[in-house]
N, C-alpha and C. Protein backbone atom coordinates (compact mmCIF):
# COMPACT_ATOMS: atom_id res chain seq x y z
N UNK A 1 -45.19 -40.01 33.30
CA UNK A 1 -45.89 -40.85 34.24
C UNK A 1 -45.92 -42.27 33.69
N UNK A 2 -45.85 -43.49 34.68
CA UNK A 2 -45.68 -44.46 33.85
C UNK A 2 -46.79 -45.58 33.78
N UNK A 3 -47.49 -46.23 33.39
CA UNK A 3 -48.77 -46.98 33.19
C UNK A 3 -49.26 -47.11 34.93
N UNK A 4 -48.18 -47.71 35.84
CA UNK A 4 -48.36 -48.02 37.03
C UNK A 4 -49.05 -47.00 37.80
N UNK A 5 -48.33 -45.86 37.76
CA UNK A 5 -48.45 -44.52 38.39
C UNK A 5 -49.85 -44.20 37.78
N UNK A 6 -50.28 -44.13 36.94
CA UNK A 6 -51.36 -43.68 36.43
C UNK A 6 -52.79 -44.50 36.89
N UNK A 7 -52.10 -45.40 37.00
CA UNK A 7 -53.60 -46.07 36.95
C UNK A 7 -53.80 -46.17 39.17
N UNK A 8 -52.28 -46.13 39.94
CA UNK A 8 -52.61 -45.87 41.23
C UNK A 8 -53.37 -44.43 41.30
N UNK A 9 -53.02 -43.25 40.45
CA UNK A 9 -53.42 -42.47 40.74
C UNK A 9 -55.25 -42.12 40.18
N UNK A 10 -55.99 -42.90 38.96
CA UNK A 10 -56.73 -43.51 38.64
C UNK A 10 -57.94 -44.31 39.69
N UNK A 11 -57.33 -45.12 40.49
CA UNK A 11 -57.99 -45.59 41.81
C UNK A 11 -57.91 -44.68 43.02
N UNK A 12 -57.08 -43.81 43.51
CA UNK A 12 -57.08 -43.16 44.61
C UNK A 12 -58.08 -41.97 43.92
N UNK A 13 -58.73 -41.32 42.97
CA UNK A 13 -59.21 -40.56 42.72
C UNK A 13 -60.87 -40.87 42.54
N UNK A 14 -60.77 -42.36 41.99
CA UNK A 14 -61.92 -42.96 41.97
C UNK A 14 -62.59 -43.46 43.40
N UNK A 15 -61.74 -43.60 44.30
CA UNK A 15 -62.22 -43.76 45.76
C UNK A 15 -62.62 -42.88 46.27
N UNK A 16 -62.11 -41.53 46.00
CA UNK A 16 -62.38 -40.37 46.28
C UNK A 16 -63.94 -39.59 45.70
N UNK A 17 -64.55 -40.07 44.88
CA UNK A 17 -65.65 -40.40 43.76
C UNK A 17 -66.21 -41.60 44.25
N UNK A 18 -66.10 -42.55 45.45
CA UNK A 18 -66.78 -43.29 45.39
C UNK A 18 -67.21 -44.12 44.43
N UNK A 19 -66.29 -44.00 43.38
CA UNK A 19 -66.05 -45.26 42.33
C UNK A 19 -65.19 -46.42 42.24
N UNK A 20 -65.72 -47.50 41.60
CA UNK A 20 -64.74 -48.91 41.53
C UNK A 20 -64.38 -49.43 40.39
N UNK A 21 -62.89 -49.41 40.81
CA UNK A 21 -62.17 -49.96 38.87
C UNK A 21 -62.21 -51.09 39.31
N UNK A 22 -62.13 -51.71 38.18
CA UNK A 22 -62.24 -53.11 37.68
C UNK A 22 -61.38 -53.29 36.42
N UNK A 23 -60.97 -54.54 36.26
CA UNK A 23 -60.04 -54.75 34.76
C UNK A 23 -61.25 -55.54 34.34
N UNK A 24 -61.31 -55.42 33.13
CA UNK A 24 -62.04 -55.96 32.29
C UNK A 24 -61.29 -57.37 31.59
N UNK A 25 -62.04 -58.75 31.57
CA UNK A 25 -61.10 -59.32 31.34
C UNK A 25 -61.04 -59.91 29.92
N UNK A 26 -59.63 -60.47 29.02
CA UNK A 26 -60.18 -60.77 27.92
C UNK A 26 -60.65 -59.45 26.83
N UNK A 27 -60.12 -58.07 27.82
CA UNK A 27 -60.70 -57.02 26.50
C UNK A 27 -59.89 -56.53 26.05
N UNK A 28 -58.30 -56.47 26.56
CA UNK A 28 -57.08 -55.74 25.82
C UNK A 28 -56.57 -56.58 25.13
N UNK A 29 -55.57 -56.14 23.84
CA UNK A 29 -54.99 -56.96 23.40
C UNK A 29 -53.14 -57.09 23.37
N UNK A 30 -52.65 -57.89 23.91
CA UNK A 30 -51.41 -58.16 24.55
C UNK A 30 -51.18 -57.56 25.78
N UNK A 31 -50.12 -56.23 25.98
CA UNK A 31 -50.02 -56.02 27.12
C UNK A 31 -50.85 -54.96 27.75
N UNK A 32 -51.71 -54.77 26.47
CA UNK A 32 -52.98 -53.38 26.86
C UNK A 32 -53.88 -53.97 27.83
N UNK A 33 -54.22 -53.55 28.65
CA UNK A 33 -55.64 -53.76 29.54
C UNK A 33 -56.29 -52.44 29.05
N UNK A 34 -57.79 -53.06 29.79
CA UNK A 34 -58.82 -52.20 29.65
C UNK A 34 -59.71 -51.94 31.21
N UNK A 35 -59.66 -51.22 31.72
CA UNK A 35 -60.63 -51.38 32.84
C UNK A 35 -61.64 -50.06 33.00
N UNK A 36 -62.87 -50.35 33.74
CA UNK A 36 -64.17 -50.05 33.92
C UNK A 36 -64.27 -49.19 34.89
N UNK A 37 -64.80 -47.98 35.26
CA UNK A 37 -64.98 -47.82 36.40
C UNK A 37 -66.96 -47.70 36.43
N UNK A 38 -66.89 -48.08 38.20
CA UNK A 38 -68.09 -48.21 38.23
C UNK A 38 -68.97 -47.50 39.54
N UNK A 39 -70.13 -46.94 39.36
CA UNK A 39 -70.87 -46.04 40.93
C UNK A 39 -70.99 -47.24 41.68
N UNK A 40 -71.65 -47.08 42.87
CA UNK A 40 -72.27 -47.67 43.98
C UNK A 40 -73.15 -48.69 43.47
N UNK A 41 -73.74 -48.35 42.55
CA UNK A 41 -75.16 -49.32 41.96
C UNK A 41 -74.75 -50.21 40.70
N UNK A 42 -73.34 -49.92 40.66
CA UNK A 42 -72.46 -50.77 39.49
C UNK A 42 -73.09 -50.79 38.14
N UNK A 43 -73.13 -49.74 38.03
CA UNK A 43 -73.68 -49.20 36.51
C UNK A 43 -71.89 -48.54 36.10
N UNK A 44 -71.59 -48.70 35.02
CA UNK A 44 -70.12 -48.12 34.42
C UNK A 44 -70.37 -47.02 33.99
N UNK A 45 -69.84 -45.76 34.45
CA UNK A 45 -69.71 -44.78 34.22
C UNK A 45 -68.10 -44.12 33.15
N UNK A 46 -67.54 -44.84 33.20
CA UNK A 46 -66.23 -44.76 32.38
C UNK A 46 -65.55 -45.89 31.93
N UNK A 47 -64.41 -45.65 31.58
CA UNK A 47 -63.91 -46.71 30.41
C UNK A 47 -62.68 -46.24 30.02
N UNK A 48 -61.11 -46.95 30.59
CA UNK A 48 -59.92 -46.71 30.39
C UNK A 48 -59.21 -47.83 29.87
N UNK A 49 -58.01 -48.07 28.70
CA UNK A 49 -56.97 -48.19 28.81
C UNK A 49 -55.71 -47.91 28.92
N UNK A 50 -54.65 -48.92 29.42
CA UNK A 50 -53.23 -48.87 29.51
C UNK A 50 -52.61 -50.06 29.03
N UNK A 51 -51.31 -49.78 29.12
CA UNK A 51 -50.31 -51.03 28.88
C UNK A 51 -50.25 -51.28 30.26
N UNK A 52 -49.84 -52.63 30.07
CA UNK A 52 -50.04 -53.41 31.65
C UNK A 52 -47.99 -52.54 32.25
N UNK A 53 -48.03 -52.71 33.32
CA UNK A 53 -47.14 -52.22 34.27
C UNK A 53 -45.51 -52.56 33.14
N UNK A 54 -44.98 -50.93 32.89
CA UNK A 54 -44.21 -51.20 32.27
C UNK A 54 -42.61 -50.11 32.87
N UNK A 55 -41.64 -50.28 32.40
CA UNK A 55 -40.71 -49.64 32.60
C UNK A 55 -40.74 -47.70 31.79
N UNK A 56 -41.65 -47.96 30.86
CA UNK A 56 -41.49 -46.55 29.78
C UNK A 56 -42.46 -46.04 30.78
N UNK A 57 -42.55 -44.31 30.59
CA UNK A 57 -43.37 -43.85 30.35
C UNK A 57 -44.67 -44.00 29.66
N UNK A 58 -45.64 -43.23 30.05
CA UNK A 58 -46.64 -43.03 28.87
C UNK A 58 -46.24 -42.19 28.03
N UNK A 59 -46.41 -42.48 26.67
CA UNK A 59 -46.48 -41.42 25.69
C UNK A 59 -47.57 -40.02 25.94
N UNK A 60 -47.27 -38.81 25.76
CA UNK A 60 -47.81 -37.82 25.40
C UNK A 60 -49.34 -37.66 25.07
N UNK A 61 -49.22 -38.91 23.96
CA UNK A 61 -50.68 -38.88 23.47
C UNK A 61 -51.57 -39.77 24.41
N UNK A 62 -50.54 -41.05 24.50
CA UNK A 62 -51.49 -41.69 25.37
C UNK A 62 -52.28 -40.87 26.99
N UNK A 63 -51.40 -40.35 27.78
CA UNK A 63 -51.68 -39.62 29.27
C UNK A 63 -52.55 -38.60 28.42
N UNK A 64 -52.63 -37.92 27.65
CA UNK A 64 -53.89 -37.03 26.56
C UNK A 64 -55.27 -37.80 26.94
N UNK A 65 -54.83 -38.51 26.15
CA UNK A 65 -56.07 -39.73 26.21
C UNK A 65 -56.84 -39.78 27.02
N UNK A 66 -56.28 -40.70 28.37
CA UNK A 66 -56.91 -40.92 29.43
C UNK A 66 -57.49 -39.72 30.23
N UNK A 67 -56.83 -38.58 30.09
CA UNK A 67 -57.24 -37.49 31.34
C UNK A 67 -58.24 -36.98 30.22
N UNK A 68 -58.42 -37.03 29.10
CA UNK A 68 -59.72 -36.70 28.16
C UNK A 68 -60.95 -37.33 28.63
N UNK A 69 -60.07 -38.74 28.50
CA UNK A 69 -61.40 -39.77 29.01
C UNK A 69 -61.79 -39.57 30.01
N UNK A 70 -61.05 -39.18 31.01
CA UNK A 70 -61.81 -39.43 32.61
C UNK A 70 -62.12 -37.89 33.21
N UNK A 71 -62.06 -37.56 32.19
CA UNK A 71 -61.92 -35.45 32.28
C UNK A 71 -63.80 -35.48 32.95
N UNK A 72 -64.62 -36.30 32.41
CA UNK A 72 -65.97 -35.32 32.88
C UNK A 72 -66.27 -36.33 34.50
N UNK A 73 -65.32 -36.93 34.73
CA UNK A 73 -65.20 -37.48 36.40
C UNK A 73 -64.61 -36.87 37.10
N UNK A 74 -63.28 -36.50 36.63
CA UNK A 74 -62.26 -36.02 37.83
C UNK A 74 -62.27 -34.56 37.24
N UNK A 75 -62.75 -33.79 36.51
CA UNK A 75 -62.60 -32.79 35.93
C UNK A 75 -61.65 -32.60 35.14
N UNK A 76 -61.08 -31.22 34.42
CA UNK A 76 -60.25 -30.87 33.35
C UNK A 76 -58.88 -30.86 34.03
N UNK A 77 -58.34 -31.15 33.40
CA UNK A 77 -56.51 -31.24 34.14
C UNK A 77 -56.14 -32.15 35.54
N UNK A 78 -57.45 -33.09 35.30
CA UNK A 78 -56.78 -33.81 36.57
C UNK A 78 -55.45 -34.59 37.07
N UNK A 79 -54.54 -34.96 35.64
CA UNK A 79 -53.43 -35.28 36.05
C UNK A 79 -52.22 -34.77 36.59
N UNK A 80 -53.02 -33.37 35.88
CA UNK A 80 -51.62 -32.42 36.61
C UNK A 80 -51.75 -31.55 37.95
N UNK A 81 -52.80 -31.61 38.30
CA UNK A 81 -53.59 -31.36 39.50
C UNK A 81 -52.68 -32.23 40.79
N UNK A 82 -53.18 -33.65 40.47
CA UNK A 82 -52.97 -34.41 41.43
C UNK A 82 -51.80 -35.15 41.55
N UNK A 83 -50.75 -34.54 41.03
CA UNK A 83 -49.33 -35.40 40.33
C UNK A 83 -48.69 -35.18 41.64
């Protein structure tokens, strides 16, 4: 999956949750971003990075990562769920 793909699929799931990403600005360093997601009452409930829109894949560990991170929102295996 590649940074792009991940993070569309990231927002269509968070809409679905009635949540709002946001990039955080000034918090990654080079081509990493960092973005926020947030409830209705804009309190942050999570917290992702990526490399900004790239030609590679994600690494293994990295797509680990994120579906760890966002595992107690979208539940356990959500990337492969919704691929």
């Amino acid at each position: 999956m590649k940074p792009a793909q991940a993070l569309t699929l990231v927002r269509r799931l968070a809409r679905e949750h009635r949540l709002a990403v946001t990039e955080l600005p000034r918090r990654g360093k080079g081509s990493h971003r960092i973005y926020a997601l947030a409830d209705s009452t804009g309190a942050e409930v999570g917290r992702f990075g990526l490399m900004s829109p790239s030609s590679k894949d994600l690494s293994w560990t990295a797509l680990g990562a994120l579906e760890e991170g966002l595992a107690h929102l979208f539940g356990d295996k959500w990337t492969e769920k919704r691929r």
